[in-house]
Protein backbone atom coordinates (compact mmCIF):
# COMPACT_ATOMS: atom_id res chain seq x y z
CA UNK A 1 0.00 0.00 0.00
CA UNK A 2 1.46 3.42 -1.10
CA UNK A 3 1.76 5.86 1.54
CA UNK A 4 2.84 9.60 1.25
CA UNK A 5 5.09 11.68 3.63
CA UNK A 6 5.82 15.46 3.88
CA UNK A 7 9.12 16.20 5.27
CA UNK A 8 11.02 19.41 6.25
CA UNK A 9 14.68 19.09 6.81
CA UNK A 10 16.19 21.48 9.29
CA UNK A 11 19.85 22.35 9.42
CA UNK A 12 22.91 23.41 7.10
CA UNK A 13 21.04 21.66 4.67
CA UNK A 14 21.28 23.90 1.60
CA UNK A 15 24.94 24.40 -0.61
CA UNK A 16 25.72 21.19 0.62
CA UNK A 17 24.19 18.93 -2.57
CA UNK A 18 21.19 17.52 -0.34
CA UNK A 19 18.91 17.87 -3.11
CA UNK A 20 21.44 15.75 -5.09
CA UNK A 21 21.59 13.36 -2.34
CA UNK A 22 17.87 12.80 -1.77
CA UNK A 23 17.41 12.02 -5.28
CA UNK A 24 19.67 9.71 -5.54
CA UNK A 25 18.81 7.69 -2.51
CA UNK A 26 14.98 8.19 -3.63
CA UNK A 27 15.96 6.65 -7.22
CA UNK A 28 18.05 3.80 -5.17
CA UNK A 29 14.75 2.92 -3.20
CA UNK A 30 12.17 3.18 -6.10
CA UNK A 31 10.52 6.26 -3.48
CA UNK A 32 8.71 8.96 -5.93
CA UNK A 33 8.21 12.35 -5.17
CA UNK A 34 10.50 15.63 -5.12
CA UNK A 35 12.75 18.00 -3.45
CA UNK A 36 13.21 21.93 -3.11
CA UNK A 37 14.72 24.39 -1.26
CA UNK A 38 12.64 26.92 0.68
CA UNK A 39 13.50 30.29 1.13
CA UNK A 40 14.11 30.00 5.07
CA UNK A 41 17.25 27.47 4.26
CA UNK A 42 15.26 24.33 5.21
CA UNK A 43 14.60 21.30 2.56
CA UNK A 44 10.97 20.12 1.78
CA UNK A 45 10.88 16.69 0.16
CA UNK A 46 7.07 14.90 -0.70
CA UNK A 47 7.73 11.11 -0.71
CA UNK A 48 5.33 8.37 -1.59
CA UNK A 49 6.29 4.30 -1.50
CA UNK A 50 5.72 1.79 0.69
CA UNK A 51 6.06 3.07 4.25
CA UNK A 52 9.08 0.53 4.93
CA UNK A 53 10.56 2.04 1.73
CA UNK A 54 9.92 5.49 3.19
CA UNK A 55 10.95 4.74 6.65
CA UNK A 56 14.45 3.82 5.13
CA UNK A 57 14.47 6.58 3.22
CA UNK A 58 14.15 9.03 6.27
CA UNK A 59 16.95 7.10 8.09
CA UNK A 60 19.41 8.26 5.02
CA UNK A 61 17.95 11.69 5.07
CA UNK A 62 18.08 12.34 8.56
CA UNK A 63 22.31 11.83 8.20
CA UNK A 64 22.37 13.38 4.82
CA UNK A 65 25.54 14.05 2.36
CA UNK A 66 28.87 14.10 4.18
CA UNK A 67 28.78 18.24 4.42
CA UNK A 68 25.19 18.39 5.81
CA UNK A 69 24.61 18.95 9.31
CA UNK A 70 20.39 17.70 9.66
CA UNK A 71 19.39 19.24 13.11
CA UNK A 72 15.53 17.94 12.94
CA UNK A 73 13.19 16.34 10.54
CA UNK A 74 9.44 17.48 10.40
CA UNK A 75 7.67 14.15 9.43
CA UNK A 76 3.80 14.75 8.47
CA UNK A 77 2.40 11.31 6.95
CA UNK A 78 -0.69 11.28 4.41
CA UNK A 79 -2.78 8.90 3.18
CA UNK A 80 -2.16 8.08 -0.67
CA UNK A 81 -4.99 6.98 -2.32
CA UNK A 82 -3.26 6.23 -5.67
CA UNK A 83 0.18 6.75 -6.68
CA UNK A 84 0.74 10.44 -7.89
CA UNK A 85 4.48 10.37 -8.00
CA UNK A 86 5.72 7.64 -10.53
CA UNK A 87 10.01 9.05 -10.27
CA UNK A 88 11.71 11.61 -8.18
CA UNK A 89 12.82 15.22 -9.31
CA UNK A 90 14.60 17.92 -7.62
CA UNK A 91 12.46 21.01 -7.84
């Protein structure tokens, strides 16, 4: 069953290539969605998989690339209904 999360990354999060690095672990896990910066220097990613997918997913994001320093994760789960992300871009 596909399930959707919202995340906000806090931290030294942008500069760093975590964009680059959520998309590749994203692609690695078959997890669609995408991933921006916001203006306040966080990272918001929308994910949608399996949750066990997704769980491992957040494990790689909460450590991030080498030069990233994640300080918190804002997790918000949704229901998904049907698959509305088939791949994941970077925004």
């Amino acid at each position: 069953m596909q399930t959707r999360v919202h995340i906000v990354v806090e931290g030294l999060v942008q500069g760093v290539g975590f964009r680059w690095f959520a998309h590749r672990r994203a692609e690695a896990l078959g997890v669609g969605g995408w991933v921006r910066n916001l203006y306040n220097g966080n990272v918001e990613i929308e994910a949608e998989a399996e949750r066990s997918l997704l769980e491992e997913f957040m494990k790689e994001i909460k450590v991030g690339p080498r030069s990233a320093h994640v300080t918190n994760l804002r997790i918000e789960w949704k229901e998904s209904q049907s698959p509305e992300h088939t791949h994941f871009e970077i925004r």
